[in-house]
C-alpha atoms as a PDB file:
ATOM      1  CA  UNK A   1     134.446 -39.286 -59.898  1.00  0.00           C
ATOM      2  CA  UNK A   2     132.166 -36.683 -60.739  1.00  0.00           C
ATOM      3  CA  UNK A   3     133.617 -34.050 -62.892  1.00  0.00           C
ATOM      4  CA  UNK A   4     132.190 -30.534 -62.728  1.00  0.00           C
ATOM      5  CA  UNK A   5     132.817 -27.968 -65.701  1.00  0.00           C
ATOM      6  CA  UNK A   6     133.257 -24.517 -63.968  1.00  0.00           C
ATOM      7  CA  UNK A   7     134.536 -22.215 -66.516  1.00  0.00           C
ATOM      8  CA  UNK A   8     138.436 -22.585 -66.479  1.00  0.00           C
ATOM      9  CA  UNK A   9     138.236 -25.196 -63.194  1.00  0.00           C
ATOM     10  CA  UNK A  10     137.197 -28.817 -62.807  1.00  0.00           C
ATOM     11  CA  UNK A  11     135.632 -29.125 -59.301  1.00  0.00           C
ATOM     12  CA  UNK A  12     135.751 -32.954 -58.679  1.00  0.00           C
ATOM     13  CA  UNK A  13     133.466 -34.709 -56.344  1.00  0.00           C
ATOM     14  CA  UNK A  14     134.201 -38.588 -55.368  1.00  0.00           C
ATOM     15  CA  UNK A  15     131.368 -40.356 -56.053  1.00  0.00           C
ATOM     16  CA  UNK A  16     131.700 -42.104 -52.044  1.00  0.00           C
ATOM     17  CA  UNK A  17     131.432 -37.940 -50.635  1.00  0.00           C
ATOM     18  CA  UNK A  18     128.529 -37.926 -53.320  1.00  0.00           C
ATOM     19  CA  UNK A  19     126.719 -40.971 -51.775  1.00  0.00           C
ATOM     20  CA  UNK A  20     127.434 -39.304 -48.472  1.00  0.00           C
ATOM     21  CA  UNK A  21     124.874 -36.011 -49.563  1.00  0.00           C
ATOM     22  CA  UNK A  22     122.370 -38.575 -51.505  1.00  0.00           C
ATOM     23  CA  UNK A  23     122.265 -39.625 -47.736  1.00  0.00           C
ATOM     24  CA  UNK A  24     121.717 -36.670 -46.083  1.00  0.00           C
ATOM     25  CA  UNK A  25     118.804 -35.671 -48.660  1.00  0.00           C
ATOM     26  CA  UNK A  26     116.579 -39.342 -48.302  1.00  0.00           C
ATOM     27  CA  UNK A  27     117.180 -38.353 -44.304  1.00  0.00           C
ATOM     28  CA  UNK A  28     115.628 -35.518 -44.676  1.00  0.00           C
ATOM     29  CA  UNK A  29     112.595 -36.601 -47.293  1.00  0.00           C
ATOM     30  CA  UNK A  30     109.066 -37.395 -45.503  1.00  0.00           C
ATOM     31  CA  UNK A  31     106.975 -38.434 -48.551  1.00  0.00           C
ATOM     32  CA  UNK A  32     108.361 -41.392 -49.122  1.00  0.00           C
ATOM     33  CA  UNK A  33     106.394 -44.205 -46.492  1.00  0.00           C
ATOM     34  CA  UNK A  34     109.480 -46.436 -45.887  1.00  0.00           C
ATOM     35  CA  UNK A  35     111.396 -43.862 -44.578  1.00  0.00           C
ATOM     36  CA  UNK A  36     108.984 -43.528 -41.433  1.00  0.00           C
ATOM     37  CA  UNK A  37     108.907 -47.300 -40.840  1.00  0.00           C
ATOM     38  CA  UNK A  38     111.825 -49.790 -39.619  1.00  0.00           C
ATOM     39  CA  UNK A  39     113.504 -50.180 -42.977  1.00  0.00           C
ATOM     40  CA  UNK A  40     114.739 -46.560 -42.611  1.00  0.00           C
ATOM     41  CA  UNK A  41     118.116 -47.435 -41.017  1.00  0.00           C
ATOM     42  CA  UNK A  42     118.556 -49.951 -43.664  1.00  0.00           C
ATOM     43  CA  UNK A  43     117.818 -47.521 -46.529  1.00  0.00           C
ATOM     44  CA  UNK A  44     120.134 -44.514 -45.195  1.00  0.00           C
ATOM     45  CA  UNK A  45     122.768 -47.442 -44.961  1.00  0.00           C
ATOM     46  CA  UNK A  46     122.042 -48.555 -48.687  1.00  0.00           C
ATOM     47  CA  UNK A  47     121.791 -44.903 -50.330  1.00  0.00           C
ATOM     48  CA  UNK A  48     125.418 -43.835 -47.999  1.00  0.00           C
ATOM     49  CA  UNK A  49     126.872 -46.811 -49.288  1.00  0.00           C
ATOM     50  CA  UNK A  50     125.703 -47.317 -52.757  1.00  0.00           C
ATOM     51  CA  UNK A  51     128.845 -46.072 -54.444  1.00  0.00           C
ATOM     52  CA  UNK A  52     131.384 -47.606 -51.751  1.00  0.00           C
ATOM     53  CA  UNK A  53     132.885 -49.474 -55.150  1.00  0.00           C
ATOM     54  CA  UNK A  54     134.553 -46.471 -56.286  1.00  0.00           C
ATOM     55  CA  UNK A  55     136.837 -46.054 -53.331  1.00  0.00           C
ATOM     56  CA  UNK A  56     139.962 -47.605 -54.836  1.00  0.00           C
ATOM     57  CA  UNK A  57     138.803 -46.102 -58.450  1.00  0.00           C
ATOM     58  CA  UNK A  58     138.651 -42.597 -57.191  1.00  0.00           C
ATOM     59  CA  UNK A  59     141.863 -42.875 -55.076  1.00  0.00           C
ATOM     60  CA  UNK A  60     143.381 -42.963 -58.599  1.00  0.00           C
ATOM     61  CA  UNK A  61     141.912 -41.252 -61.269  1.00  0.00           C
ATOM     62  CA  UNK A  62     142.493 -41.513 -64.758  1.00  0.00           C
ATOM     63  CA  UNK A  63     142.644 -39.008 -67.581  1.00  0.00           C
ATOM     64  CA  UNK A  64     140.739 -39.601 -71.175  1.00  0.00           C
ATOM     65  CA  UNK A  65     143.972 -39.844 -73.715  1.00  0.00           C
ATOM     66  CA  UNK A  66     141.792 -39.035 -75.941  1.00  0.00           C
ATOM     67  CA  UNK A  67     140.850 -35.340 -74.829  1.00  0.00           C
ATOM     68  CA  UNK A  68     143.231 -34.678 -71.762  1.00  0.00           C
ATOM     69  CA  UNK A  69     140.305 -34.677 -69.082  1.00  0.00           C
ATOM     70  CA  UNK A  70     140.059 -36.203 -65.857  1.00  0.00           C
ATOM     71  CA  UNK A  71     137.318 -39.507 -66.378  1.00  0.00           C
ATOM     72  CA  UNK A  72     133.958 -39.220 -64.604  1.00  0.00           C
ATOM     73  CA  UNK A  73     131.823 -41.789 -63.405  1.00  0.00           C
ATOM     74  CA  UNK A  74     130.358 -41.954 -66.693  1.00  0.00           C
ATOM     75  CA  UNK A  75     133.810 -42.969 -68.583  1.00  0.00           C
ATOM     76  CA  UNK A  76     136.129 -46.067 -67.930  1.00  0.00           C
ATOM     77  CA  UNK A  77     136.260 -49.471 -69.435  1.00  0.00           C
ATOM     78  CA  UNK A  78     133.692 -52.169 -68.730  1.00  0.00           C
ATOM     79  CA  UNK A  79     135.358 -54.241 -66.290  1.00  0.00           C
ATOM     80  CA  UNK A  80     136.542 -51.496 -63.921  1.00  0.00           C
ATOM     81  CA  UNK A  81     132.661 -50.951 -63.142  1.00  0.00           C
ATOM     82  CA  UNK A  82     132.267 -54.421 -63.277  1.00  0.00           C
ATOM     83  CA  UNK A  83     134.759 -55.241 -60.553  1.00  0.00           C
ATOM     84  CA  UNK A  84     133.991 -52.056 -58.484  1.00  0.00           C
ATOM     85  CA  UNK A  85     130.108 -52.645 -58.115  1.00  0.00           C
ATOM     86  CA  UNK A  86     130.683 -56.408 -57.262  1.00  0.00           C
ATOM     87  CA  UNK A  87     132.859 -54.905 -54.413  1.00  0.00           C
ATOM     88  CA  UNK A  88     130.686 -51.941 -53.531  1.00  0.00           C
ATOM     89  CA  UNK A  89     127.815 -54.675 -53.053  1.00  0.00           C
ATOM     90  CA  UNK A  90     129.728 -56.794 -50.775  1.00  0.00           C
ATOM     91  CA  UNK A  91     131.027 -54.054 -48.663  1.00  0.00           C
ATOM     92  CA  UNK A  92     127.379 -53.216 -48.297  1.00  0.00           C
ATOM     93  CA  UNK A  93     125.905 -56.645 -47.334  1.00  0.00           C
ATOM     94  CA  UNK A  94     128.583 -57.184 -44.608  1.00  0.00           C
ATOM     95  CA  UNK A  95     126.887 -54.539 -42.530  1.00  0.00           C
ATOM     96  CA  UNK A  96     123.342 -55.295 -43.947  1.00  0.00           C
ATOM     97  CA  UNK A  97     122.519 -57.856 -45.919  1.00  0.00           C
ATOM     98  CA  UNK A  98     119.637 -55.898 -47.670  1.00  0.00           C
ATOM     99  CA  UNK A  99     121.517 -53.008 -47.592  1.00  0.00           C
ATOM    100  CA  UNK A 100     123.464 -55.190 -49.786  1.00  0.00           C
ATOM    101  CA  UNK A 101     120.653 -55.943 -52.307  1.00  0.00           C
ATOM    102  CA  UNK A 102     119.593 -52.386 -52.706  1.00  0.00           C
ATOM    103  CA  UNK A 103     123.047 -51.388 -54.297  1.00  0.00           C
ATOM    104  CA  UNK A 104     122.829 -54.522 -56.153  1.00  0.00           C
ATOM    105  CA  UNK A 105     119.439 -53.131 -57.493  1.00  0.00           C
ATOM    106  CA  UNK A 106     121.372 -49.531 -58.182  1.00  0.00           C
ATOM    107  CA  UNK A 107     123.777 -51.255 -60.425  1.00  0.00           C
ATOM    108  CA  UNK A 108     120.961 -52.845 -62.522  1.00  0.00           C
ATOM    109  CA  UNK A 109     119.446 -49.896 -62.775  1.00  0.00           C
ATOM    110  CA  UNK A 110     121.981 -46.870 -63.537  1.00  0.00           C
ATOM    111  CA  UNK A 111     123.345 -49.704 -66.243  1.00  0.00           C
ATOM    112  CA  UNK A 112     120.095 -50.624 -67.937  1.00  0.00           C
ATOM    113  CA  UNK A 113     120.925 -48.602 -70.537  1.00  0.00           C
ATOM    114  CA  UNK A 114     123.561 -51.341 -71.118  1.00  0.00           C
ATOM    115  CA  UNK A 115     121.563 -54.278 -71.386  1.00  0.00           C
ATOM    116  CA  UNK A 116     122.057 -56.621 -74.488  1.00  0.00           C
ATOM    117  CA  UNK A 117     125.471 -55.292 -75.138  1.00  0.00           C
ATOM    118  CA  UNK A 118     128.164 -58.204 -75.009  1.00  0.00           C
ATOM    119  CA  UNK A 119     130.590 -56.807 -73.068  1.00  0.00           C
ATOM    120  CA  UNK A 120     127.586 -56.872 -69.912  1.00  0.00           C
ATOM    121  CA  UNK A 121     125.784 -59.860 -70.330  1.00  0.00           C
ATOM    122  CA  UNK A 122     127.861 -61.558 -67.580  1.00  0.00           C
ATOM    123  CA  UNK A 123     127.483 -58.146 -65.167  1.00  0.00           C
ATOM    124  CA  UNK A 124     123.766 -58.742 -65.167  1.00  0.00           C
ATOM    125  CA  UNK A 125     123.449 -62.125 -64.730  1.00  0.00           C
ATOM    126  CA  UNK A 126     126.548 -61.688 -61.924  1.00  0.00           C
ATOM    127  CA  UNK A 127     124.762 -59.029 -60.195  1.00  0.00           C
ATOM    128  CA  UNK A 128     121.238 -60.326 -60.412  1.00  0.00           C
ATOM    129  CA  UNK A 129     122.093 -63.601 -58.833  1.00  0.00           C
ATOM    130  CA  UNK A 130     123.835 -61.304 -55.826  1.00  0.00           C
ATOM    131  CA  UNK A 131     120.946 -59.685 -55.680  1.00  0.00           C
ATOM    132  CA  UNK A 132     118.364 -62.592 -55.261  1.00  0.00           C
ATOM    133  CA  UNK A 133     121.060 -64.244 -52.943  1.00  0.00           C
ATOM    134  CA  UNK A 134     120.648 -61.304 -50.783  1.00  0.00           C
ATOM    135  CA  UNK A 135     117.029 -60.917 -50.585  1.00  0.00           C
ATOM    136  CA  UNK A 136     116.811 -64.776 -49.706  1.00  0.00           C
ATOM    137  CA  UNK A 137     118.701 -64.398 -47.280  1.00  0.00           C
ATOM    138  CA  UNK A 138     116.931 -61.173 -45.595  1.00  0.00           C
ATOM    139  CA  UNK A 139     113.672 -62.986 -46.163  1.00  0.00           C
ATOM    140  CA  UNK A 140     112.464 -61.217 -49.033  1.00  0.00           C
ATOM    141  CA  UNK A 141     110.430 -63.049 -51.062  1.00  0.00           C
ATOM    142  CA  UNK A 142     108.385 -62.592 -54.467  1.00  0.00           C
ATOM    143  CA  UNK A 143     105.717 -61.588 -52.913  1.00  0.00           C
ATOM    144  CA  UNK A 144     107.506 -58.789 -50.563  1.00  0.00           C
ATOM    145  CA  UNK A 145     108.622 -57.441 -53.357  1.00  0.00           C
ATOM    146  CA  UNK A 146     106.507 -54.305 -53.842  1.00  0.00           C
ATOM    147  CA  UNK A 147     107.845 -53.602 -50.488  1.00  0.00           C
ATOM    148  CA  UNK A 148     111.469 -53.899 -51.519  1.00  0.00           C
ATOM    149  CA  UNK A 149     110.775 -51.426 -54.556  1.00  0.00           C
ATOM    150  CA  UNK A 150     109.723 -48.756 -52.530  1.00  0.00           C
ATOM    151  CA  UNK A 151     112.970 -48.859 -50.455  1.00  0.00           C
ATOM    152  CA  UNK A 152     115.184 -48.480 -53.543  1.00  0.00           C
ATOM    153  CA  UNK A 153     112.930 -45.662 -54.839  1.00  0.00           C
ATOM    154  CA  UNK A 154     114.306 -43.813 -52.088  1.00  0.00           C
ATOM    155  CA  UNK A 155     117.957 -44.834 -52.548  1.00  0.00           C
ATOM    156  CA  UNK A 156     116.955 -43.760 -56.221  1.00  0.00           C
ATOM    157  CA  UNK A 157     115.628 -40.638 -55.425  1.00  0.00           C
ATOM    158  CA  UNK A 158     118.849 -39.341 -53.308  1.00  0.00           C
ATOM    159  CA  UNK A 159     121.280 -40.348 -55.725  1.00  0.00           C
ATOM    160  CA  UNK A 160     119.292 -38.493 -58.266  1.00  0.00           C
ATOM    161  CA  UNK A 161     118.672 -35.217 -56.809  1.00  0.00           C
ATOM    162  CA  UNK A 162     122.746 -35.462 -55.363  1.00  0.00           C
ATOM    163  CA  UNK A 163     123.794 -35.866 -58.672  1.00  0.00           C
ATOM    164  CA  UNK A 164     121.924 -32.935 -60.034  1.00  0.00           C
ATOM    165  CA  UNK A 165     123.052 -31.017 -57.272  1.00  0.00           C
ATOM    166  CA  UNK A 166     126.840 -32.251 -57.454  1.00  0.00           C
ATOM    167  CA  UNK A 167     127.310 -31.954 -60.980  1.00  0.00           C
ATOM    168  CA  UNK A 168     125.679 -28.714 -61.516  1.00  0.00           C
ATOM    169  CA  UNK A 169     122.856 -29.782 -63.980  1.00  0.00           C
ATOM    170  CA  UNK A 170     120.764 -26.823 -64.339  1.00  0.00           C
ATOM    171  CA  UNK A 171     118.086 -28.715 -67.112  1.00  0.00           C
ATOM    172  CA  UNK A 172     114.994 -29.802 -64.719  1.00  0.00           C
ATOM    173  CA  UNK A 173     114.656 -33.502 -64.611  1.00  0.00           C
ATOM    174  CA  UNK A 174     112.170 -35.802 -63.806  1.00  0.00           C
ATOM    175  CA  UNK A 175     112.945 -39.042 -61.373  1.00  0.00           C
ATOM    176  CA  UNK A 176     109.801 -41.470 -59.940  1.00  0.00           C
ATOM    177  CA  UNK A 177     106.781 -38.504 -59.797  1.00  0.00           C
ATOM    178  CA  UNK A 178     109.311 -35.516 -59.013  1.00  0.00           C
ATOM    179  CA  UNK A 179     110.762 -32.785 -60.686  1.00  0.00           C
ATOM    180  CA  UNK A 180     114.099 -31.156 -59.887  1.00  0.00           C
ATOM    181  CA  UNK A 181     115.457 -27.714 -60.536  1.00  0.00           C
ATOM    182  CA  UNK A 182     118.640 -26.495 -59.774  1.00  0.00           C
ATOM    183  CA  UNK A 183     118.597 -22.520 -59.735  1.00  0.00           C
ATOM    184  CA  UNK A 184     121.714 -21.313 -58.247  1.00  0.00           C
ATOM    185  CA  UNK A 185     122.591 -22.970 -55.626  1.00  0.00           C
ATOM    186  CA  UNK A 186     119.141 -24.496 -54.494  1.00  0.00           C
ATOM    187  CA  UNK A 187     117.222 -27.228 -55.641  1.00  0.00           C
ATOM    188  CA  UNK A 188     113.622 -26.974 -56.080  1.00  0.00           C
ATOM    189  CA  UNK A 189     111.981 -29.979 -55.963  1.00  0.00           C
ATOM    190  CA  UNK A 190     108.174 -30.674 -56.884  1.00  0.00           C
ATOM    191  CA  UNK A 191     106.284 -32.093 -55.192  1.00  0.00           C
ATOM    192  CA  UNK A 192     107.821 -31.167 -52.171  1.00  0.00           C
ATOM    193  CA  UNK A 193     109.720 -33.606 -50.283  1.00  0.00           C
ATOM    194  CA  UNK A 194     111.245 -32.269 -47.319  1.00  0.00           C
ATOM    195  CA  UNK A 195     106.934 -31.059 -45.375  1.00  0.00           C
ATOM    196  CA  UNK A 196     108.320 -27.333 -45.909  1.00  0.00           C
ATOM    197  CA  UNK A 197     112.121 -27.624 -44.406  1.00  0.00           C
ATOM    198  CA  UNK A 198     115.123 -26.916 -46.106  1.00  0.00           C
ATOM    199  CA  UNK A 199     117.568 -28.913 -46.165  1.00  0.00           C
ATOM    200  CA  UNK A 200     121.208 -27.995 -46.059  1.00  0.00           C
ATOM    201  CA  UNK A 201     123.943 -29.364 -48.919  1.00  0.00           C
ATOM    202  CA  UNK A 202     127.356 -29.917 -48.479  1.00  0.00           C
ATOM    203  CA  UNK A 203     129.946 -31.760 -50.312  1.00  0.00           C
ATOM    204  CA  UNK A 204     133.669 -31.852 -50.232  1.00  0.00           C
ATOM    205  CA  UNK A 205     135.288 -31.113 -53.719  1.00  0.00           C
ATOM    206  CA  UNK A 206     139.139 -30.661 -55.276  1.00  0.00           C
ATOM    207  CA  UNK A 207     139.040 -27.884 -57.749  1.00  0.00           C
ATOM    208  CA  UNK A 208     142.019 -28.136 -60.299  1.00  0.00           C
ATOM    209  CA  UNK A 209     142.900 -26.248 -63.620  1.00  0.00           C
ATOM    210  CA  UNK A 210     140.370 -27.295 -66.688  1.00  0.00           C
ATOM    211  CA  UNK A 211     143.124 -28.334 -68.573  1.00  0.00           C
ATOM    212  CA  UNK A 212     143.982 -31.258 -71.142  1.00  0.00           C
ATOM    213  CA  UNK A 213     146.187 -33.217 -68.655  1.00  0.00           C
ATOM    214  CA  UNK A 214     148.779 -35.369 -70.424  1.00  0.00           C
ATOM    215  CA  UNK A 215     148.696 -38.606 -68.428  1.00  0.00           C
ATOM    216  CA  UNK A 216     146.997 -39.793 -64.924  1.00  0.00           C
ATOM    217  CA  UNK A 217     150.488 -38.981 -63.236  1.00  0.00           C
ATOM    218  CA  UNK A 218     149.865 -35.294 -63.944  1.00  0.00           C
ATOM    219  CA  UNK A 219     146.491 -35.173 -62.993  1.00  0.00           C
ATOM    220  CA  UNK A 220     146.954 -36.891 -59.802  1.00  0.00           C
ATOM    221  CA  UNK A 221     149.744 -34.228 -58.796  1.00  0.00           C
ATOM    222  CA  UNK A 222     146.817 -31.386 -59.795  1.00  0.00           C
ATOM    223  CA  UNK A 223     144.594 -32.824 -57.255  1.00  0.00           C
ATOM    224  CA  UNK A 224     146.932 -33.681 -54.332  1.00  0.00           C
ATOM    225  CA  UNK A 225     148.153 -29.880 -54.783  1.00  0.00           C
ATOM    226  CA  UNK A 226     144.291 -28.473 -54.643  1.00  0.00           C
ATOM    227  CA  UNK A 227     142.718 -27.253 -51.422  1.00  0.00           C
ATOM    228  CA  UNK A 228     139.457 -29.120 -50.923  1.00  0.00           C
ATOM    229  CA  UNK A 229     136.738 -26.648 -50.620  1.00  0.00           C
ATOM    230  CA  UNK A 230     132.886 -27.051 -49.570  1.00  0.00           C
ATOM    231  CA  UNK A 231     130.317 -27.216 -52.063  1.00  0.00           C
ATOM    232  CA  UNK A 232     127.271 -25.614 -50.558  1.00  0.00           C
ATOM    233  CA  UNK A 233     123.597 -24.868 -51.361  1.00  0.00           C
ATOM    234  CA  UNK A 234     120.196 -25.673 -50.110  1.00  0.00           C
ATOM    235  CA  UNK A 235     117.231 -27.684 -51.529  1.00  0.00           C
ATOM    236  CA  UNK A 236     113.641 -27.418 -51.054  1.00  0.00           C
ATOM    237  CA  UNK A 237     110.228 -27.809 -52.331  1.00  0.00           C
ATOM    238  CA  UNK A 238     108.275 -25.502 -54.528  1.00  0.00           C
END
């Protein structure tokens, strides 16, 4: 769940309806060279589905005890994300079976950060063997994988700039060569990936009181009482 800070509201964003923009935005890129060859069904199915894992986690979110707010995708105990990416990666290579390796390749990636910790030494190993498994079986050998690198740079890319988007971060931030900006409600985006369009942004949100919510019960009853609403803006080059 992404959980977005608007003065005395949280707007929340499931991270599946935030996959579901990241989607829309690598449809719409035409700098990246993949996207113009036969992969490009493969990578709109990847970056769509690369955060199918939270389903069941964002059908029931939780609430920090701690400080009364609803958990993002950022918070939650180790095995939750360890259970929900091993299903998010399955889901994926049922339809496509390197579809399936490029959310495997998310989930290393996002979690790097986490690497030599105890607690994830199984998740990598886990998830790199799925990973391999799935490129094997697609064909994709060693020496392919440049190729594969470039898909998931795309997959990278949308997640990135829906994120910034999504979430509202207004700092400009730098992902594989470009830099984002979000000023209003558009994101400008150097060098510019969209060959002069603009692209339209939509995402469905649940906007609920920001306050310290004493137990997931109570929280839950916030959002099935909210209207969802449309978050909306635009995003081009400069």
């Amino acid at each position: 769940m992404i959980v977005r800070d608007d003065h005395d509201t949280f707007l929340l964003i499931t991270q599946p309806d935030h996959a579901q923009l990241s989607e829309a935005i690598v449809a719409a890129m035409r700098t990246e060279p993949p996207l113009a060859g036969s992969a490009r069904r493969t990578i709109l199915l990847a970056t769509r589905e690369h955060d199918n894992g939270w389903i069941e986690v964002d059908a029931f979110p939780t609430v920090d005890p701690a400080t009364g707010r609803p958990c993002d995708f950022m918070s939650g105990p180790a095995p939750v994300k360890h259970e929900l990416w091993l299903r998010g990666i399955a889901r994926a290579a049922k339809a496509d079976g390197l579809a399936g390796a490029l959310v495997a390749e998310h989930a290393l990636t996002v979690y790097g950060y986490r690497r030599g910790e105890a607690a994830w030494t199984s998740f990598f190993s886990t998830i790199e063997g799925m990973r391999d498994a799935l490129l094997e079986r697609a064909g994709v050998g060693s020496a392919d994988r440049a190729r594969f690198d470039a898909y998931y740079r795309c997959v990278r890319l949308g997640d990135s700039f829906s994120l910034q988007f999504c979430n509202g971060w207004k700092a400009p931030a730098t992902t594989l060569g470009y830099r984002a900006e979000l000023q209003g409600t558009t994101l400008l985006i150097a060098p510019d990936p969209f060959g002069g369009a603009t692209v339209d942004l939509r995402v469905v949100g649940h906007r609920i009181p920001a306050s310290a919510y004493r137990d997931d019960a109570q929280v839950r009853t916030a959002i099935a009482a909210a209207t969802p609403e449309i978050l909306s803006g635009t995003a081009r080059g400069m």
